[in-house]
Protein backbone atom coordinates (compact mmCIF):
# COMPACT_ATOMS: atom_id res chain seq x y z
CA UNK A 1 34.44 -45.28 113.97
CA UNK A 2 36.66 -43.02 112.02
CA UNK A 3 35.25 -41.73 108.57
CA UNK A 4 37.76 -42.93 105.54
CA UNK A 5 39.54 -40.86 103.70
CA UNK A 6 39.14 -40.51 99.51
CA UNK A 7 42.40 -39.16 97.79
CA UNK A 8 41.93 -38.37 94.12
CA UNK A 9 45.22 -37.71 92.58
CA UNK A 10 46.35 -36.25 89.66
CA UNK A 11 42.94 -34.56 88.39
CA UNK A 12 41.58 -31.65 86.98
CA UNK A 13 39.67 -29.43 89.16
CA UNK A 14 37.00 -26.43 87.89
CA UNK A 15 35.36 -24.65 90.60
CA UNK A 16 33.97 -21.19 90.07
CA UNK A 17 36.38 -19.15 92.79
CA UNK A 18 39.59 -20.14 91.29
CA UNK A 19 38.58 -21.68 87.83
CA UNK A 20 40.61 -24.78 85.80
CA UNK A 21 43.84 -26.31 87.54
CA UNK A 22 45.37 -29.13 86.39
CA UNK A 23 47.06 -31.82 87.61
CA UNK A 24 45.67 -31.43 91.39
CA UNK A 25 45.04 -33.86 94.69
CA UNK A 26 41.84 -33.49 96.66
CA UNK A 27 41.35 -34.96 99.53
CA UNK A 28 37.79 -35.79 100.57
CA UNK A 29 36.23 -37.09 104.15
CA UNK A 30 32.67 -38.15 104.08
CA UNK A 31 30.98 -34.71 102.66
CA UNK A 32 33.71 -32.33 103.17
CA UNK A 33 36.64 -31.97 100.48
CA UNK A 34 40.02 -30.81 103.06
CA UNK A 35 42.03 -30.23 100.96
CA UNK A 36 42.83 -29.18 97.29
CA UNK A 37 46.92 -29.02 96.49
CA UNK A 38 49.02 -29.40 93.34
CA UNK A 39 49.65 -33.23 92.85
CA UNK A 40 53.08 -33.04 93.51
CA UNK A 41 52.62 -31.03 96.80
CA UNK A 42 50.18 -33.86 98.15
CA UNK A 43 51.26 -37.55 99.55
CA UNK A 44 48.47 -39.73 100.83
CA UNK A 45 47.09 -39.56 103.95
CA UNK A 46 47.83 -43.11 105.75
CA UNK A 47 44.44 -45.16 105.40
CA UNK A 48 43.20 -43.47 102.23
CA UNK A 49 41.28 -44.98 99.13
CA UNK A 50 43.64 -43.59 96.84
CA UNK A 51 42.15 -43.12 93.11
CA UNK A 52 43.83 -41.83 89.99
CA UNK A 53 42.30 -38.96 88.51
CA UNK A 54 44.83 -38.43 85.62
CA UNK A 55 43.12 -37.11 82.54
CA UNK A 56 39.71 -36.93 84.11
CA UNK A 57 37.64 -33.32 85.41
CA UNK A 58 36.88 -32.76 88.57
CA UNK A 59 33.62 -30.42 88.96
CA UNK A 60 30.96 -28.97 91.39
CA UNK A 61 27.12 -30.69 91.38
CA UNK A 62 25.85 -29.39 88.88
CA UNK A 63 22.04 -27.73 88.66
CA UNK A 64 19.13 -28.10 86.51
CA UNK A 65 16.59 -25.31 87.07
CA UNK A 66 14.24 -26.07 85.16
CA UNK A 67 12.75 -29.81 84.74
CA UNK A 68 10.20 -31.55 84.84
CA UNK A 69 10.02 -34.73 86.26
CA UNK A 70 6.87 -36.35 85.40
CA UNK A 71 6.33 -34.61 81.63
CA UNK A 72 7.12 -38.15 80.09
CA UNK A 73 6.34 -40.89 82.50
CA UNK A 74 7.64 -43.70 80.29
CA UNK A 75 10.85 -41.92 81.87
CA UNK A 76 10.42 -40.40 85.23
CA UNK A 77 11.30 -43.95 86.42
CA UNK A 78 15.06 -43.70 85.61
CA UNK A 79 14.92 -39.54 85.72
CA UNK A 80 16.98 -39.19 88.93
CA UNK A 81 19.72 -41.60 88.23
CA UNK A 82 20.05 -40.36 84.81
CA UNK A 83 20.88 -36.65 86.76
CA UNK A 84 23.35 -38.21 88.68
CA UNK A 85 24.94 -40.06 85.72
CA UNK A 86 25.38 -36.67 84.31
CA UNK A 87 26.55 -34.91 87.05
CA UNK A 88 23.66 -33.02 88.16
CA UNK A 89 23.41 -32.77 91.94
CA UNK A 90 20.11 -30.50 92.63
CA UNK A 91 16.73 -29.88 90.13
CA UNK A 92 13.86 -27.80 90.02
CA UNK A 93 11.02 -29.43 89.40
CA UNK A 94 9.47 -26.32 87.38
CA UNK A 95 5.52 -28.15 87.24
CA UNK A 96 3.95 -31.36 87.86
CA UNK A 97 0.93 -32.08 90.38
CA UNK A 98 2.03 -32.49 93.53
CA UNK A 99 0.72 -36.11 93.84
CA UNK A 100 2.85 -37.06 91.24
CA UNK A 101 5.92 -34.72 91.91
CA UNK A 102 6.54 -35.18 95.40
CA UNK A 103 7.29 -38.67 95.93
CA UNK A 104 10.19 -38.28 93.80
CA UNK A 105 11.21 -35.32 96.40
CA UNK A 106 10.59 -37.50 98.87
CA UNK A 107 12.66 -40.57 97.61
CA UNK A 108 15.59 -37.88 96.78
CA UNK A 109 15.68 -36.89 100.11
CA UNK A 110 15.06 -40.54 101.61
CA UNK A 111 18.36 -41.35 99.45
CA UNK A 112 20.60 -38.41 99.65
CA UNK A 113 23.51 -40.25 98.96
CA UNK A 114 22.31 -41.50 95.36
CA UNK A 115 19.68 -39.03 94.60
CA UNK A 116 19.71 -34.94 93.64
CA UNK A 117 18.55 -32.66 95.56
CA UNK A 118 14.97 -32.31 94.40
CA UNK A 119 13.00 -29.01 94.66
CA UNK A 120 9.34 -28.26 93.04
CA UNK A 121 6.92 -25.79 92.35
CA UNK A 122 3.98 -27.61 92.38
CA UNK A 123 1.54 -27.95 89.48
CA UNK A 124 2.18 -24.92 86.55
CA UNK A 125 -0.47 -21.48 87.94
CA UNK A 126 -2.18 -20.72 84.19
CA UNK A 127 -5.14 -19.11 83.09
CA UNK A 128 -8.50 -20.87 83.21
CA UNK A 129 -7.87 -21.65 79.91
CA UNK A 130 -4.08 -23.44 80.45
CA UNK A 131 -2.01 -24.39 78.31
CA UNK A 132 -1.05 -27.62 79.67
CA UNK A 133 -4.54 -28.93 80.10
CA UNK A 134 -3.20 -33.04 79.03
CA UNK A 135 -4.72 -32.22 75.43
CA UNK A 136 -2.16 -33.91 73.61
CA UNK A 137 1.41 -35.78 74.77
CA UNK A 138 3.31 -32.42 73.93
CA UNK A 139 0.85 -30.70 76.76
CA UNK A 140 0.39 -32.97 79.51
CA UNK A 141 -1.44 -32.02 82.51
CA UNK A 142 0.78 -30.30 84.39
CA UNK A 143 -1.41 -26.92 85.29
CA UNK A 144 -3.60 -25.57 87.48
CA UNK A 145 -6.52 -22.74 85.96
CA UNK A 146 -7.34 -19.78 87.79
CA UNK A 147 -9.27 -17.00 86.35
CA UNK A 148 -9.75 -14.44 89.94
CA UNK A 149 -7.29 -12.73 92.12
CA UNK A 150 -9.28 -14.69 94.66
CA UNK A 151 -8.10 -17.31 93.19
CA UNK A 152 -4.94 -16.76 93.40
CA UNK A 153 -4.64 -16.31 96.94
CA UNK A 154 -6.30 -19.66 97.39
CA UNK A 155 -3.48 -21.40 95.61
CA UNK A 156 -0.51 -19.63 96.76
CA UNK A 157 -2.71 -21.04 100.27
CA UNK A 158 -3.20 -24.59 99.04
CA UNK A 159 0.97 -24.64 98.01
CA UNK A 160 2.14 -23.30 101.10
CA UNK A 161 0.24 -25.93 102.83
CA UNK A 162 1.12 -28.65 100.68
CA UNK A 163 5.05 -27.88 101.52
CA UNK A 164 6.44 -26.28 97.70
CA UNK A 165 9.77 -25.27 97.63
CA UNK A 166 8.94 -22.42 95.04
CA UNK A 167 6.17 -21.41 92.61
CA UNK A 168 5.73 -21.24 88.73
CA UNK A 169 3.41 -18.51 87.16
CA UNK A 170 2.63 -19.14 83.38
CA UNK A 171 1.17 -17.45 80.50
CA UNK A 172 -2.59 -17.34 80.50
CA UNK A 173 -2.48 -15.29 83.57
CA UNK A 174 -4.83 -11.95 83.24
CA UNK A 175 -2.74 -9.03 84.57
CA UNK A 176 -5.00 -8.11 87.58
CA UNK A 177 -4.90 -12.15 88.82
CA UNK A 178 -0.83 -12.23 87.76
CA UNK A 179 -0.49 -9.39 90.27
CA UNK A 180 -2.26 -10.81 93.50
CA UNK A 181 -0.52 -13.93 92.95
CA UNK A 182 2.72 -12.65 93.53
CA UNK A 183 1.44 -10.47 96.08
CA UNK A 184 0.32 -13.05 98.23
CA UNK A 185 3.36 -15.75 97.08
CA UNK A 186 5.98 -12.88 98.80
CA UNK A 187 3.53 -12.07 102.04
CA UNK A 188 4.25 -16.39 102.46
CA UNK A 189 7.96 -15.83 101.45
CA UNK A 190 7.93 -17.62 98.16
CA UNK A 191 9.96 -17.04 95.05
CA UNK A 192 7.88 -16.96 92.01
CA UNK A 193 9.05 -18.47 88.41
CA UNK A 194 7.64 -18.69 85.64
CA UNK A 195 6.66 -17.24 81.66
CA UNK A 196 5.92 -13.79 81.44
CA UNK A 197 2.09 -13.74 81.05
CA UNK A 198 1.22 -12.89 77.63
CA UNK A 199 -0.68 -9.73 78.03
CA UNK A 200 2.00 -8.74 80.65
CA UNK A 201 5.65 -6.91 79.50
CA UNK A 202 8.64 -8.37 81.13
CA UNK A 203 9.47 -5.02 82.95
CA UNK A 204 5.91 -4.88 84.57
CA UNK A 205 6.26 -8.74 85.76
CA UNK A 206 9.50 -8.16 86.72
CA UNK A 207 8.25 -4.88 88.92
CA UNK A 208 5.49 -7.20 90.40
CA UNK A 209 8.04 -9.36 91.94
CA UNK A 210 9.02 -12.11 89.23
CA UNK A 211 12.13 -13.65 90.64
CA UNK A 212 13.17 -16.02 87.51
CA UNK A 213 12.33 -16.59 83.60
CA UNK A 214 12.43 -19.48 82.25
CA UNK A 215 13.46 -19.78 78.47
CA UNK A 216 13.81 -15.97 78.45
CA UNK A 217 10.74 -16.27 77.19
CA UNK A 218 8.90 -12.84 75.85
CA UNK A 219 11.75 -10.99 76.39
CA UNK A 220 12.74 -10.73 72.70
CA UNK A 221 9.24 -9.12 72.53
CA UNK A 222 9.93 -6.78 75.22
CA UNK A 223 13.30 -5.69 73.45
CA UNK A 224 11.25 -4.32 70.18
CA UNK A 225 10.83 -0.52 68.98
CA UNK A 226 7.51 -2.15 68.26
CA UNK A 227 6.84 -3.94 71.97
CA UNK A 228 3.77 -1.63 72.70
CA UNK A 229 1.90 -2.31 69.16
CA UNK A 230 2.49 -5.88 69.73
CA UNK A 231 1.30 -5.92 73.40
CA UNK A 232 -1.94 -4.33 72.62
CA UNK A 233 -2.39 -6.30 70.24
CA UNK A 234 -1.86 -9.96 72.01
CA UNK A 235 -4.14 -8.40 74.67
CA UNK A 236 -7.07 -8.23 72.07
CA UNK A 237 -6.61 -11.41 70.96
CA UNK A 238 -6.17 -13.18 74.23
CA UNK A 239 -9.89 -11.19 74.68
CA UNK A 240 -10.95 -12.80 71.50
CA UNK A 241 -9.52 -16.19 72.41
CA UNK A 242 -11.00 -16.07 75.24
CA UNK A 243 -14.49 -15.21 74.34
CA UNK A 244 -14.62 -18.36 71.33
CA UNK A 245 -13.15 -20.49 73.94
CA UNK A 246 -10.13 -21.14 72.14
CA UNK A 247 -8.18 -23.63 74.06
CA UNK A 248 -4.71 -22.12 75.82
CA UNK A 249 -2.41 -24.29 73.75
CA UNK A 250 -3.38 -22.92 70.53
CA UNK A 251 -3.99 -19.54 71.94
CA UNK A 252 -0.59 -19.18 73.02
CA UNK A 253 0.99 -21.05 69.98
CA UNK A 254 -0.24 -18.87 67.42
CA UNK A 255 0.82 -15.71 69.35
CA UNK A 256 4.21 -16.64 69.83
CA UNK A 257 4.21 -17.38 66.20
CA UNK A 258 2.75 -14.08 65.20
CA UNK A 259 5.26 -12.04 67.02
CA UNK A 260 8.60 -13.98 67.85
CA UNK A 261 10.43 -13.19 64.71
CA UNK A 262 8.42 -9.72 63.93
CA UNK A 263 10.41 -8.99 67.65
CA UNK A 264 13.28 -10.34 66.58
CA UNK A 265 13.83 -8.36 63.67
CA UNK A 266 13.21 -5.37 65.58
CA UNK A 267 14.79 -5.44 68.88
CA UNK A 268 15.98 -1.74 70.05
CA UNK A 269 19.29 -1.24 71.76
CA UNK A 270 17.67 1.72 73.74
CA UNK A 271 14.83 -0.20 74.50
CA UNK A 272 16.98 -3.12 75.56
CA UNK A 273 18.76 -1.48 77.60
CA UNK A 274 16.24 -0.41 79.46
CA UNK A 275 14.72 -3.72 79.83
CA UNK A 276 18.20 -5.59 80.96
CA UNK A 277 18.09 -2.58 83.80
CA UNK A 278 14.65 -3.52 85.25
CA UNK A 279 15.53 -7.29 85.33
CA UNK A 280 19.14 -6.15 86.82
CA UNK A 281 17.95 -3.88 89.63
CA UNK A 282 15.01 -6.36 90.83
CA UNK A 283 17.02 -9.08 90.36
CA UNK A 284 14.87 -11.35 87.99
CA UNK A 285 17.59 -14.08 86.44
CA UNK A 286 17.01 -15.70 83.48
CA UNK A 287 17.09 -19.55 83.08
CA UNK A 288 17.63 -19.44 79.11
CA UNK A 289 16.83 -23.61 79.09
CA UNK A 290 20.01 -24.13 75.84
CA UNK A 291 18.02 -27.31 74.82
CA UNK A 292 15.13 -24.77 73.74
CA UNK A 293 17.10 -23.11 70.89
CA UNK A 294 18.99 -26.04 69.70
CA UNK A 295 15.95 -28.04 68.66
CA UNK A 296 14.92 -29.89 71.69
CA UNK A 297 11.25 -30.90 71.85
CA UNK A 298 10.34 -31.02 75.28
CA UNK A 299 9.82 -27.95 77.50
């Protein structure tokens, strides 16, 4: 049985190769587009659906790299069709328990045809003393504490067996356990994630094999004349923290709130420079997450 035909006339079309034309006709057969023309250049093929696309934008799927799909589960029953609905074609899931993550990968890819793509990480690799330890709804359980570079290996182990797509390193993580973790995630041929530990500079991560950022997160740190007095001094009080058992949410809330704007107001176009080169050369991209800096609450 022949595989119909789709003609959408008359539409914008963005793609990233040749950018905006207007006023275009694509023709589309099952999962292949073959071929893009100017409207007027275009009749329809005998046997085609033929829709008008005048006034409307025709895009690629777009991604999302960095959700998560189980944060609020009053909505992770409508999360994939509200992707689709807004044109989102392929997530990261960027930390959930697998339990609870992967049989929404597993329905995605049981429904390709209605569904995103659906990739995950697994459950968020923090400190013993996480940060999202399901303290409060604003830090749900979505972590995993490790404390040795033992322990590390063991995970990386226990999410190459349970079939992740990627992993997610967050920002509890001692230096020393930070470092076998990605050692052992790229002997299994995993990309690594994730927030720059907190006692950890971004060039240093970076150097150790971090593939991605997510929210750019410590980098505005990095980027200060002062980035070495501020360093040595989150590493004492992460020691403090951690000796009066201060619990990671805190811990890391009142550290960002020490030294974000103190960064800000002294970033270093030398020192920036050098930074942006590290991240460059090893190839660490940033996922900046917009809905961060315009107010959004959820992370």
């Amino acid at each position: 049985m022949a595989i119909p035909k789709l003609l959408i006339e008359n539409v914008n079309v963005w793609d990233d190769v040749n950018g905006h034309r207007m006023a275009q006709s694509v023709l589309i057969q099952g999962a292949n587009i073959l071929t893009v023309k100017r409207a007027d250049e275009m009749d329809a093929p005998s046997g085609a659906t033929v829709l008008d696309g005048k006034g409307k934008y025709l895009i690629p799927g777009l991604w999302d790299a960095h959700v998560h799909l189980i944060f609020d589960k009053a909505v992770s029953p409508a999360i994939l069709d509200l992707f689709i609905y807004n044109g989102i074609t392929s997530v990261r899931d960027t930390g959930g328990h697998l339990e609870e993550v992967l049989p929404w990968r597993e329905k995605a890819r049981q429904n390709p045809d209605i569904y995103p793509r659906v990739m995950v990480a697994g459950p968020l690799i923090d400190g013993r003393n996480r940060v999202y330890d399901g303290s409060s709804p604003f830090n749900p359980d979505l972590a995993v504490g490790i404390s040795t570079p033992e322990e590390a290996k063991q995970v990386v182990n226990d999410m190459d067996s349970a079939g992740v797509d990627l992993l997610k390193s967050y920002e509890m993580l001692r230096p020393e356990v930070y470092h076998a973790l990605l050692d052992e995630a790229t002997e299994k041929g995993y990309m690594v994630t994730g927030h720059v530990p907190l006692s950890m500079d971004v060039t240093e991560a970076s150097d150790a094999g971090l593939r991605s950022m997510e929210h750019m997160r410590n980098l505005e740190m990095a980027c200060s004349s002062e980035w070495q007095e501020m360093l040595a001094e989150r590493q004492r009080l992460l020691l403090e923290g951690k000796e009066n058992n201060t619990p990671g949410a805190i811990l890391r809330r009142n550290l960002h709130g020490l030294h974000r704007y103190r960064a800000l107001g002294s970033q270093d176009s030398l020192r920036t420079q050098e930074v942006l080169s590290v991240l460059a050369a090893n190839q660490t991209w940033q996922i900046p997450t917009a809905a961060l800096s315009t107010g959004a609450r959820f992370r």
